[in-house]
Protein backbone atom coordinates (compact mmCIF):
# COMPACT_ATOMS: atom_id res chain seq x y z
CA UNK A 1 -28.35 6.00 -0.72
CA UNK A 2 -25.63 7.20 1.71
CA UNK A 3 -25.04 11.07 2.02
CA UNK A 4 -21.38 12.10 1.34
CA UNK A 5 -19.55 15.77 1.75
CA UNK A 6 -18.75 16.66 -1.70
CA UNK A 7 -15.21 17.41 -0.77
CA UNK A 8 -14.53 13.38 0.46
CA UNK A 9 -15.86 12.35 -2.96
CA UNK A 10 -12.75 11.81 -4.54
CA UNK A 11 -11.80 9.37 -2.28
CA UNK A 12 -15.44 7.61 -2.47
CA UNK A 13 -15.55 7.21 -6.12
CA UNK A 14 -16.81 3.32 -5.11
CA UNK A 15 -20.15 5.24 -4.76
CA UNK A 16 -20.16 5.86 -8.32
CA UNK A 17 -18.38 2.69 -10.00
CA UNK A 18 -15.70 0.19 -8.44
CA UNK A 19 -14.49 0.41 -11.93
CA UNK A 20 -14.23 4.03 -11.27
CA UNK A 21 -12.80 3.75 -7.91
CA UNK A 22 -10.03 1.21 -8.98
CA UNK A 23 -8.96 3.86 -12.26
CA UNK A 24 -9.30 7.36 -10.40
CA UNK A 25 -8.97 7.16 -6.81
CA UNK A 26 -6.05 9.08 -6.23
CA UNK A 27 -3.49 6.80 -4.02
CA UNK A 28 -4.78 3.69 -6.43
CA UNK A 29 -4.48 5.68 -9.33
CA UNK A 30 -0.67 6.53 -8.21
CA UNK A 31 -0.16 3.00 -7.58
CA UNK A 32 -0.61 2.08 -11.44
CA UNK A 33 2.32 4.37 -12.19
CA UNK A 34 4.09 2.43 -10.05
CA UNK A 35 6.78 -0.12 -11.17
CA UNK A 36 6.86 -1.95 -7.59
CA UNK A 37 3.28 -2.23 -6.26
CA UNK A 38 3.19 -3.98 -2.60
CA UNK A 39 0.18 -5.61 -0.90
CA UNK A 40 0.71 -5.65 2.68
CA UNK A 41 -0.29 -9.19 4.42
CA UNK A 42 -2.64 -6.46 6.75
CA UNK A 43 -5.33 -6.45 4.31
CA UNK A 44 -6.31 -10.09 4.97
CA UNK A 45 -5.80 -9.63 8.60
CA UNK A 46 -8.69 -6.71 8.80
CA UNK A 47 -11.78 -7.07 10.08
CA UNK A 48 -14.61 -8.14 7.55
CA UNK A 49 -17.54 -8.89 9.80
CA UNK A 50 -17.04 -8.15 13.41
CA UNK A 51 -18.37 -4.72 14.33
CA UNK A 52 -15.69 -2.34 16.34
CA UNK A 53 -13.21 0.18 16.61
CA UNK A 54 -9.80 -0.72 15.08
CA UNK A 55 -6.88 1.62 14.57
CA UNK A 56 -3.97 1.58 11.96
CA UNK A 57 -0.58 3.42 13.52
CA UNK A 58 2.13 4.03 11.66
CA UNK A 59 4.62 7.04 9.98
CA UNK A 60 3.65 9.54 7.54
CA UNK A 61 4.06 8.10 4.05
CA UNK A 62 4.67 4.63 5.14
CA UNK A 63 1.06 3.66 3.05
CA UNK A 64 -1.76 3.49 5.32
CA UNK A 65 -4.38 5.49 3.10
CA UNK A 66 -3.04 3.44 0.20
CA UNK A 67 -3.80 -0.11 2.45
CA UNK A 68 -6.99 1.01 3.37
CA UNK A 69 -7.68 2.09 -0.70
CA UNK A 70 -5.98 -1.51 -1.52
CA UNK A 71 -8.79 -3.05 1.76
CA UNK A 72 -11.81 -1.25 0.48
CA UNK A 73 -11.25 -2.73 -3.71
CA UNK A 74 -10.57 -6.25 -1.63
CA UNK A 75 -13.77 -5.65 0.04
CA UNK A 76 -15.56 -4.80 -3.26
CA UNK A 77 -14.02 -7.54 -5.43
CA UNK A 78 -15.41 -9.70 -2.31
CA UNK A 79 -18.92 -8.76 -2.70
CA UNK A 80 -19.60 -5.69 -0.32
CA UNK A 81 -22.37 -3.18 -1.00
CA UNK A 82 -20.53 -0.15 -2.13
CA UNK A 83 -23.00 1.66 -0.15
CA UNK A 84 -21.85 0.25 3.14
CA UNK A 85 -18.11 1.91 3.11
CA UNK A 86 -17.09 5.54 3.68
CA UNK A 87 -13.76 6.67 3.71
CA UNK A 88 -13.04 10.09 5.60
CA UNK A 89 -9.52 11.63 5.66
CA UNK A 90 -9.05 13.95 8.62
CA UNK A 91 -6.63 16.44 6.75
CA UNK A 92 -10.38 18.02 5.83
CA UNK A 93 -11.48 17.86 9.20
CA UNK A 94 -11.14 20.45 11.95
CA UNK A 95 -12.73 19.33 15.39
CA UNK A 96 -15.10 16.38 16.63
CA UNK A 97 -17.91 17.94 16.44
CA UNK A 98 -17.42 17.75 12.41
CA UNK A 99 -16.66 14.23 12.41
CA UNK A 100 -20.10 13.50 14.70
CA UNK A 101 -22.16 15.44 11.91
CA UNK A 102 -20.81 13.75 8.91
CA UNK A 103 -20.68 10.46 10.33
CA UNK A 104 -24.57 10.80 11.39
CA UNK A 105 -24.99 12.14 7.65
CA UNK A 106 -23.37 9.00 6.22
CA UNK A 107 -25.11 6.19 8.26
CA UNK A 108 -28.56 7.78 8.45
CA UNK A 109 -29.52 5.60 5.77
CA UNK A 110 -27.84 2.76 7.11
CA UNK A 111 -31.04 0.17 6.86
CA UNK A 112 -29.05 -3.09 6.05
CA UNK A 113 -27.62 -5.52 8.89
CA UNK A 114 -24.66 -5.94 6.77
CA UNK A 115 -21.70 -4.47 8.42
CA UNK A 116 -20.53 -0.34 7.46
CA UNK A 117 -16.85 0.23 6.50
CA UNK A 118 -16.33 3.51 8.10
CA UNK A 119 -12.95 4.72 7.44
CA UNK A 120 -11.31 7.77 9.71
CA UNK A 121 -7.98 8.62 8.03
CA UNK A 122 -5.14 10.53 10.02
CA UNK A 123 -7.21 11.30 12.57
CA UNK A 124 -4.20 12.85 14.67
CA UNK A 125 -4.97 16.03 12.51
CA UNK A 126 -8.35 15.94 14.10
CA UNK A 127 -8.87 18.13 17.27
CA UNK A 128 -10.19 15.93 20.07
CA UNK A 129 -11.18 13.10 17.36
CA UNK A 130 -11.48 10.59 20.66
CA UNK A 131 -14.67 12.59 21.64
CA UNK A 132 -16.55 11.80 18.90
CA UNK A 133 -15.76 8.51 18.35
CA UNK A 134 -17.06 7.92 22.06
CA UNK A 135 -19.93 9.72 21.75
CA UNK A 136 -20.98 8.04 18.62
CA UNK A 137 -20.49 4.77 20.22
CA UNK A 138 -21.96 5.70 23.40
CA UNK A 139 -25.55 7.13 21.26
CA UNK A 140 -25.42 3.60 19.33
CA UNK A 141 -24.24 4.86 15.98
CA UNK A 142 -21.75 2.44 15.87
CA UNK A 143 -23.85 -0.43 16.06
CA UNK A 144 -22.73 -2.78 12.77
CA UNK A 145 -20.37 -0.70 12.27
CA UNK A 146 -16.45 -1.65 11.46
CA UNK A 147 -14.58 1.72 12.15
CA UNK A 148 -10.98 1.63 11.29
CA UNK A 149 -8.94 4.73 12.45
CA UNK A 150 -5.54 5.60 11.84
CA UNK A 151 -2.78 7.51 12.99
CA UNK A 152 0.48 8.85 12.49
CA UNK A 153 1.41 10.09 16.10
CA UNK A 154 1.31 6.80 17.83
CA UNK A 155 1.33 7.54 21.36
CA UNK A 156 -1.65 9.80 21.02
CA UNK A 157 -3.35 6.86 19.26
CA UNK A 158 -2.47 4.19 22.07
CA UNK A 159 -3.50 7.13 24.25
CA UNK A 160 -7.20 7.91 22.68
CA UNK A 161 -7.64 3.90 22.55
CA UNK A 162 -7.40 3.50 26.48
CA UNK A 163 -10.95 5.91 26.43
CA UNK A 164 -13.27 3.18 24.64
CA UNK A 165 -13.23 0.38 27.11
CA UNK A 166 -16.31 -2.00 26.18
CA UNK A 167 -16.36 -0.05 22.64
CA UNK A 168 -13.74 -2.04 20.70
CA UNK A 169 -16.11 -5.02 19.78
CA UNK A 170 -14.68 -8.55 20.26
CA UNK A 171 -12.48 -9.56 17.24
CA UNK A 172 -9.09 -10.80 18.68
CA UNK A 173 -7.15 -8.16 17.48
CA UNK A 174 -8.40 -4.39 17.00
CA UNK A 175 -4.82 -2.58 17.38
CA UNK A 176 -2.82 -3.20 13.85
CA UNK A 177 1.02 -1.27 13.06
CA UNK A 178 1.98 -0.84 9.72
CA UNK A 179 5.60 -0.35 9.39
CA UNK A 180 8.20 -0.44 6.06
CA UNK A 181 9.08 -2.97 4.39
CA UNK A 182 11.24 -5.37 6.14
CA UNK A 183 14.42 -6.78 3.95
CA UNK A 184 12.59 -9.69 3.08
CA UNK A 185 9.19 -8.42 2.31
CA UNK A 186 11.59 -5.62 -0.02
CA UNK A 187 13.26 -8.86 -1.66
CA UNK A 188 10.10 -10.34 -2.37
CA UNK A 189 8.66 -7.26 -3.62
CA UNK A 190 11.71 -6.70 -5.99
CA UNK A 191 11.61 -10.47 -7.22
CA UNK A 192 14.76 -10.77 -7.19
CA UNK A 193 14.71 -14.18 -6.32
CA UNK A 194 11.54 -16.26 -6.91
CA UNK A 195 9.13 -17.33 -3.39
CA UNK A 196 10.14 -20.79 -4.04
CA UNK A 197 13.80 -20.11 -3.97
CA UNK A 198 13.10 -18.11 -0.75
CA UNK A 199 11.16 -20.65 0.91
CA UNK A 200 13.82 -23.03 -0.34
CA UNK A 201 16.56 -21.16 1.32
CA UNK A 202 14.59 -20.72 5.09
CA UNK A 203 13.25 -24.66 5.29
CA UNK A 204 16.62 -26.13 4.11
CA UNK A 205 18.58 -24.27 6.97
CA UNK A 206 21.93 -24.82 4.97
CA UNK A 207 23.99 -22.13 2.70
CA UNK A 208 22.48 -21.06 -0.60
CA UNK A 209 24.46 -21.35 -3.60
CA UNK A 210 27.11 -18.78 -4.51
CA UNK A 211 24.68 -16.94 -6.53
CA UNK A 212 22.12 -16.77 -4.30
CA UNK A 213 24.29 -15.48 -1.58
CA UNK A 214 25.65 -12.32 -4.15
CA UNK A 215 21.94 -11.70 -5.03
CA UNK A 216 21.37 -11.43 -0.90
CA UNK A 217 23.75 -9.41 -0.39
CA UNK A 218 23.18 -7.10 -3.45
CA UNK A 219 19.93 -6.64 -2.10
CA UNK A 220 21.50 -5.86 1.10
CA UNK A 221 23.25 -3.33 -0.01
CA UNK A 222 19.90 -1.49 -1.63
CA UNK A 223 18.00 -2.15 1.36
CA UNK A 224 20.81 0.04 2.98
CA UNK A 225 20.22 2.62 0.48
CA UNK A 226 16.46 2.43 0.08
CA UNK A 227 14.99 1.09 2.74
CA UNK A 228 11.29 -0.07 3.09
CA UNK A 229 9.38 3.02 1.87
CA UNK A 230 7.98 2.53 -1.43
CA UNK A 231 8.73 5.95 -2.74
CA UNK A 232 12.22 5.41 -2.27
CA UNK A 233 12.59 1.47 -3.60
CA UNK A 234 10.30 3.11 -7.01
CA UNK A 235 12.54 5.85 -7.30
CA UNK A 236 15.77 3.46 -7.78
CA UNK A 237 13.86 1.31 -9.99
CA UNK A 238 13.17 3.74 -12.19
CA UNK A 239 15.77 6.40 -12.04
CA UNK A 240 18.76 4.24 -10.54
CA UNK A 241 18.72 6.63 -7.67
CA UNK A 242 16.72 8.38 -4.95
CA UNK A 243 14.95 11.68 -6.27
CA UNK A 244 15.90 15.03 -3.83
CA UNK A 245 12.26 15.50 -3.59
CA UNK A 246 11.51 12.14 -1.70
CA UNK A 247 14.25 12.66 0.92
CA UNK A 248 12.49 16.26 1.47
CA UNK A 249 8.83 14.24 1.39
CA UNK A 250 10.01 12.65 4.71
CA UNK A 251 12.39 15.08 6.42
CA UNK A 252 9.72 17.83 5.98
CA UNK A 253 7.53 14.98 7.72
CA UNK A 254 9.57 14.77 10.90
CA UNK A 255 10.11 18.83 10.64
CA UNK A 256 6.25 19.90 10.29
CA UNK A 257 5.11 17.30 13.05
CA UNK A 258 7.29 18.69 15.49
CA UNK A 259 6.43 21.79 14.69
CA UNK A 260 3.20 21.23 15.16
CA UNK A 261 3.70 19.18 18.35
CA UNK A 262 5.67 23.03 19.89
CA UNK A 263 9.27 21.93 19.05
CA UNK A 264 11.34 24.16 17.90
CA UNK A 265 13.40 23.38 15.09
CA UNK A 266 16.82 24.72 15.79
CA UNK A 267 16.37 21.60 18.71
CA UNK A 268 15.70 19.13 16.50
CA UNK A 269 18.20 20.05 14.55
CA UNK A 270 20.83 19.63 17.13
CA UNK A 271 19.60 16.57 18.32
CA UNK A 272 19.44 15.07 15.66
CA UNK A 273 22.65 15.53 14.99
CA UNK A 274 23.77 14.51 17.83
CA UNK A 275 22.06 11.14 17.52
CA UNK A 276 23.80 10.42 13.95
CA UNK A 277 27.36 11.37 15.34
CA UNK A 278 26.51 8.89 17.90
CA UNK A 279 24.77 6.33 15.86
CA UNK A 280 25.16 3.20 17.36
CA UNK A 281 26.36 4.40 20.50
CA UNK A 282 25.14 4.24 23.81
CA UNK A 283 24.08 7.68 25.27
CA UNK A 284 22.23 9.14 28.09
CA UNK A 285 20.14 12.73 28.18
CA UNK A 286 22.31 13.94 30.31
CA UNK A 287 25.13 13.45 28.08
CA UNK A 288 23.48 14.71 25.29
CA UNK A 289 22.54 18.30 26.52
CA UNK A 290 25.78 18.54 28.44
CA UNK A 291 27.07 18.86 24.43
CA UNK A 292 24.23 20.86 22.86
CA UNK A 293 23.18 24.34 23.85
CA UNK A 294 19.84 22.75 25.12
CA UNK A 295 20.09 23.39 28.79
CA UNK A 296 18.00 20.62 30.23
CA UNK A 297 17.83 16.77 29.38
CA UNK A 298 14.12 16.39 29.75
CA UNK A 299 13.80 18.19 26.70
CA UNK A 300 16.10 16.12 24.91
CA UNK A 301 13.59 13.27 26.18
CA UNK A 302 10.51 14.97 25.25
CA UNK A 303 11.89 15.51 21.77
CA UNK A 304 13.22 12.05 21.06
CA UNK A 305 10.15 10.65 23.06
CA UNK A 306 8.19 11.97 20.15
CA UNK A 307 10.29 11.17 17.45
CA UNK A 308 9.34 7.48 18.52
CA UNK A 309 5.63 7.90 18.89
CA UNK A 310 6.34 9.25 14.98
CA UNK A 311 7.69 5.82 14.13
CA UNK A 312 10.98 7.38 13.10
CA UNK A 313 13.42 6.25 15.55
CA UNK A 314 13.12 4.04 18.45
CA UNK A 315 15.36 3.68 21.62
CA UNK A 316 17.63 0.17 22.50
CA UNK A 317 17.65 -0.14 26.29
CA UNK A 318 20.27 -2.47 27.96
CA UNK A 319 19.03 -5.12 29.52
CA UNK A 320 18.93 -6.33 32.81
CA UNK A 321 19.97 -10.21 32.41
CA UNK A 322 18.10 -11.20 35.34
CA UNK A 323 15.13 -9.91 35.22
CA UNK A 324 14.57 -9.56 31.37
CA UNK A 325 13.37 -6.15 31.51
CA UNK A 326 15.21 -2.76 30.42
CA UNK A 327 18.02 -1.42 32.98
CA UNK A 328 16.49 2.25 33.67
CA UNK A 329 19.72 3.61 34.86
CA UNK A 330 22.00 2.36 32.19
CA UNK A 331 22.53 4.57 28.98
CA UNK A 332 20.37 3.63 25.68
CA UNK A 333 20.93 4.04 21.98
CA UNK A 334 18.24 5.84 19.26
CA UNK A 335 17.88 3.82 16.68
CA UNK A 336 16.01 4.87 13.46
CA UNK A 337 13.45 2.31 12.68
CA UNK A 338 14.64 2.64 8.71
CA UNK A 339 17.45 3.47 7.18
CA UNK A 340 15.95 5.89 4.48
CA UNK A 341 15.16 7.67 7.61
CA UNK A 342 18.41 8.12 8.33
CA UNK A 343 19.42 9.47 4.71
CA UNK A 344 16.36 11.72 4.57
CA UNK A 345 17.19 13.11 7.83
CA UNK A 346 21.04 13.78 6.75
CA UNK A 347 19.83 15.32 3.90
CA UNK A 348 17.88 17.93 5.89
CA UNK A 349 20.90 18.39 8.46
CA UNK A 350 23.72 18.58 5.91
CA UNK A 351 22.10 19.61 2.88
CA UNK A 352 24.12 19.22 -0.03
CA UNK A 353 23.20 19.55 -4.33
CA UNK A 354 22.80 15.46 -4.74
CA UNK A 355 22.16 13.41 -1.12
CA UNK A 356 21.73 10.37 -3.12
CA UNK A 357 25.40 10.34 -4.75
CA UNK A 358 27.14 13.02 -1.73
CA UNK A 359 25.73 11.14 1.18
CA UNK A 360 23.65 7.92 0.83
CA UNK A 361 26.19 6.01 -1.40
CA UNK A 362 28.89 7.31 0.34
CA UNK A 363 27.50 6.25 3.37
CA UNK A 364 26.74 2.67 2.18
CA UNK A 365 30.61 2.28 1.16
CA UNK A 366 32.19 3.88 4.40
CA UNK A 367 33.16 0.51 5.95
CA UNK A 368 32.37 2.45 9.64
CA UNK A 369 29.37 4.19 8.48
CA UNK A 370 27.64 1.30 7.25
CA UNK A 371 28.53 -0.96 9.61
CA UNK A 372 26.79 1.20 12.12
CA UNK A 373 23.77 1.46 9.66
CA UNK A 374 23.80 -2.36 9.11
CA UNK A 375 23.43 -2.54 12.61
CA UNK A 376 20.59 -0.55 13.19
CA UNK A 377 18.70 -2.21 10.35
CA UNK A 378 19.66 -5.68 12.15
CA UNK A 379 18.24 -4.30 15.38
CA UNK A 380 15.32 -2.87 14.24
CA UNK A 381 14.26 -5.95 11.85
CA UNK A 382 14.55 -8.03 15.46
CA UNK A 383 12.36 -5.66 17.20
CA UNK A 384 9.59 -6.15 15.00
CA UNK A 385 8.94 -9.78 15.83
CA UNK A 386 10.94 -9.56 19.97
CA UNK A 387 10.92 -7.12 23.04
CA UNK A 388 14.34 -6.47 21.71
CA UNK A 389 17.57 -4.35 23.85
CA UNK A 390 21.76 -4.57 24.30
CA UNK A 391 23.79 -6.27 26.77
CA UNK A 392 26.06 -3.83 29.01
CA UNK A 393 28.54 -5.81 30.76
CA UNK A 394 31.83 -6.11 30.45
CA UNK A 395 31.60 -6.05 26.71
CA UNK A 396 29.07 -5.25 24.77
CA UNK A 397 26.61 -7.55 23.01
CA UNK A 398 24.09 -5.65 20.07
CA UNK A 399 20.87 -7.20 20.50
CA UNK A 400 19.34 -9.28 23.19
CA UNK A 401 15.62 -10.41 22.46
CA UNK A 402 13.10 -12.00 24.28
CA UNK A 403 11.87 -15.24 23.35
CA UNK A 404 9.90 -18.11 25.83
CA UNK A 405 11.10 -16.68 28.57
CA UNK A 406 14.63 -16.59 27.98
CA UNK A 407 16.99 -13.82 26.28
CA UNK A 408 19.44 -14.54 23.07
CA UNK A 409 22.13 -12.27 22.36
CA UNK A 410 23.20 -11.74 18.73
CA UNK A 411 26.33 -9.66 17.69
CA UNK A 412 26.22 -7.92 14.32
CA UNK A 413 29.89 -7.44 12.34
CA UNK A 414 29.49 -5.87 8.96
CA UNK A 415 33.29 -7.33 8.28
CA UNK A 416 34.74 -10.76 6.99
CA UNK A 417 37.58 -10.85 9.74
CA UNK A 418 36.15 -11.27 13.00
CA UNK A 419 38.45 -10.65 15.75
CA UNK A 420 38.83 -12.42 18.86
CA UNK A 421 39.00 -9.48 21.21
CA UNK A 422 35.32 -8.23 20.08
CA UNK A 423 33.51 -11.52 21.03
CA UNK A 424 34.68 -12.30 24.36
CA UNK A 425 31.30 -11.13 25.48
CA UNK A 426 29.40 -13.06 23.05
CA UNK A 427 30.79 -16.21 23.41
CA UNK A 428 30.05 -16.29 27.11
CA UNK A 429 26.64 -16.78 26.54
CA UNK A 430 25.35 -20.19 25.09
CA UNK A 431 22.37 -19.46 23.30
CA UNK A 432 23.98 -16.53 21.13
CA UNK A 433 24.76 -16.29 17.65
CA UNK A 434 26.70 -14.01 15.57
CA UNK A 435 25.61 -12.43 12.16
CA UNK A 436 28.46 -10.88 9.92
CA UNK A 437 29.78 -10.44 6.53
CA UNK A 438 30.79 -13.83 5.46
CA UNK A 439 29.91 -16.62 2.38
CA UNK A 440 29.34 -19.54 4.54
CA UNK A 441 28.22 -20.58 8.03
CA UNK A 442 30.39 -21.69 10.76
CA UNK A 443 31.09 -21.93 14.18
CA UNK A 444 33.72 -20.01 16.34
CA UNK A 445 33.86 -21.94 19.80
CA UNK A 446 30.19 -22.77 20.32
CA UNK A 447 28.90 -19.60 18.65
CA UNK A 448 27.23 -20.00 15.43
CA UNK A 449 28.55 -17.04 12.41
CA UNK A 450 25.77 -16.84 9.68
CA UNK A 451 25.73 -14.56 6.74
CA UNK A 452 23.99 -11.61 7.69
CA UNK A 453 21.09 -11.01 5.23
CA UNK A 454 20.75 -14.62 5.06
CA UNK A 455 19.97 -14.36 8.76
CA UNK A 456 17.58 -11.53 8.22
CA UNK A 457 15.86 -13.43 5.69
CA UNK A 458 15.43 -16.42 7.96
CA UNK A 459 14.31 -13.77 10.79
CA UNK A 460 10.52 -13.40 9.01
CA UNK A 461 10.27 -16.88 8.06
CA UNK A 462 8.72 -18.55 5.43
CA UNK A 463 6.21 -16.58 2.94
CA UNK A 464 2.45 -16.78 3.59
């Protein structure tokens, strides 16, 4: 019989009854209330039976306690002793030297060969959490055991991972990111249109119907408002609008982590500012403090530096064309990585009575505002599947990726009329492509124009 703290056993009710589990457990319990309840394709891609340390990464409230919940009923439905997984959250956990005891509690009765689900939650809240893990791997605790850890602070977790060389086990992949939904994976969560129809639209490679093309673009539009966090996409389903509370859920996120992480606040404040009154723009440090009352640029690095390893922004290098790697000397853009993080932080910054109907919809209708938001959710949906950055030349060109070897430049236009003067870049390159606002495919010299979303859509390919 495994040995469990009494203050983990509400997220162990498996121990009890998986009947139990699946009714109470808090984050599955929340899910029933739920209107919109996703399964992420991660659950089938976890390990089942090859022993090892894995780790999760990924922002606060982007629903990695809820995947591993969703995982750990998969694994029970599947046929796995309820007795052989543990799940641990490290908000109750001070040090490593906790997390060695109550680990050695829970497997001392480990007798089968069957592999152990240990789950360490959030372990970022967990001083030195590293330590332990090696130790318990180095004293053979670990032995049949499938540990899955995750994170919030990513660069601390891709940190902590480079100390258990020859401790990861052999699966093919032990490193996993769980990010928000994608536009597609939000339209197929929404069922808006049916998986055939979508699968219909990406194999056929030719435009949709006229109604199809509104409903894309509808959903566009929400993705701009919503996003891929769950909380938010519920929220309009159910009350036609984004609650105050849920933008303060994730700007008091980004606030308390910095905090904790030494920042002060009156710097993030400024620079994040900064960064939306330059969205889309190109920037260096040095430009940035030479407007802000922070005196020296490496702290405007240090702050936006972890900002990324928070998963709420990331930063667009140019690139150099030659050599297909990021031009260190040439100015970068932030990007946020959603853009619900971009309304919950304006929320924070500007803080009016409603952000949903003040900011966010007027945001979506500003034909500059959103153009610069549809661009940043066009970059960042690239830079999940490429090494993704901007060509600086003599124009500009929005996204470059890298694919076989080779680069493809993409310009994004959130506007029907494109003119001339703002593709001459663009169209010097072959292999590029535009994506705007338009109802039908063509071509403009050699360049292909495609409907935006429908190119987003397209862009994750056909459903699994």
């Amino acid at each position: 019989m495994q040995i469990m703290d009494s203050r983990f056993l509400s997220h162990n009710m498996h121990l009890e009854s998986v009947k139990l589990f699946s009714s109470n457990d808090p984050h599955l319990r929340r899910l029933q209330t739920q209107p919109l309840v996703h399964t992420s394709s991660l659950i089938q891609e976890l390990p089942r039976n090859e022993p090892g340390i894995y780790t999760i990464g990924g922002g606060r409230q982007v629903g990695k306690s809820t995947l591993l919940k969703q995982w750990m009923l998969t694994l029970l439905h599947e046929g796995v002793n309820p007795q052989h997984i543990a799940f641990l959250t490290g908000e109750l956990i001070d040090d490593h030297h906790v997390v060695v005891r109550l680990v050695q509690d829970i497997l001392s009765h480990k007798s089968s060969d069957a592999p152990f689900y240990l789950i360490l939650d959030e372990v970022t809240y967990i001083r030195e959490w590293d330590k332990a893990v090696k130790f318990l791997a180095d004293a053979g605790f670990m032995e049949g055991v499938i540990l899955i850890v995750t994170g919030s602070d990513l660069i601390l977790i891709r940190e902590a991972r480079t100390r258990f060389p020859g401790r990861r086990g052999k699966a093919d992949k032990v490193n996993f990111h769980l990010r928000p939904l994608s536009y597609s994976e939000t339209l197929r969560l929404k069922k808006t249109l049916t998986n055939t129809q979508i699968e219909e639209i990406i194999i056929s490679g030719t435009n949709p119907s006229e109604e199809i093309l509104r409903i894309l673009y509808e959903e566009f539009k929400n993705f701009l408002i919503h996003g891929g966090y769950l909380t938010a996409i519920n929220d309009m389903a159910m009350e036609k609008r984004i609650l105050p509370a849920t933008f303060s859920i994730y700007s008091d996120w980004i606030r308390g982590h910095m905090v904790k992480r030494g920042k002060k606040e009156h710097f993030l404040h400024e620079i994040l500012s900064a960064i939306i009154k330059q969205y889309g723009s190109q920037t260096t440090w040095h430009s940035l403090s030479s407007q802000l009352s922070i005196d020296h640029h490496r702290t405007i690095a240090d702050y936006v530096e972890t900002l990324v390893s928070m998963d709420a922004v990331f930063i667009q290098q140019a690139i150099l064309e030659n050599k297909l790697t990021a031009a260190p000397k040439k100015a970068r853009k932030v990007i946020f990585t959603d853009p619900f993080i971009f309304h919950a932080v304006r929320s924070w910054l500007q803080q009016v009575q409603c952000p949903f109907k003040d900011q966010v919809l007027f945001a979506v209708n500003d034909p500059h505002l959103a153009g610069k938001l549809v661009e940043g959710v066009v970059t960042a949906n690239y830079s999940r599947k490429y090494p993704t950055f901007y060509i600086k030349a003599e124009g500009e060109v929005d996204i470059a990726y890298i694919y076989d070897k080779r680069f493809f430049p993409v310009e994004v236009k959130w506007t029907g009329q494109l003119r001339p003067k703002d593709l001459k870049q663009i169209q010097k390159y072959p292999n590029s492509r535009i994506v705007a606002k338009t109802q039908h495919a063509y071509n403009i010299g050699h360049t292909p124009v495609e409907p935006l979303p429908l190119a987003l859509l397209r862009l994750d390919g056909i459903l699994k």
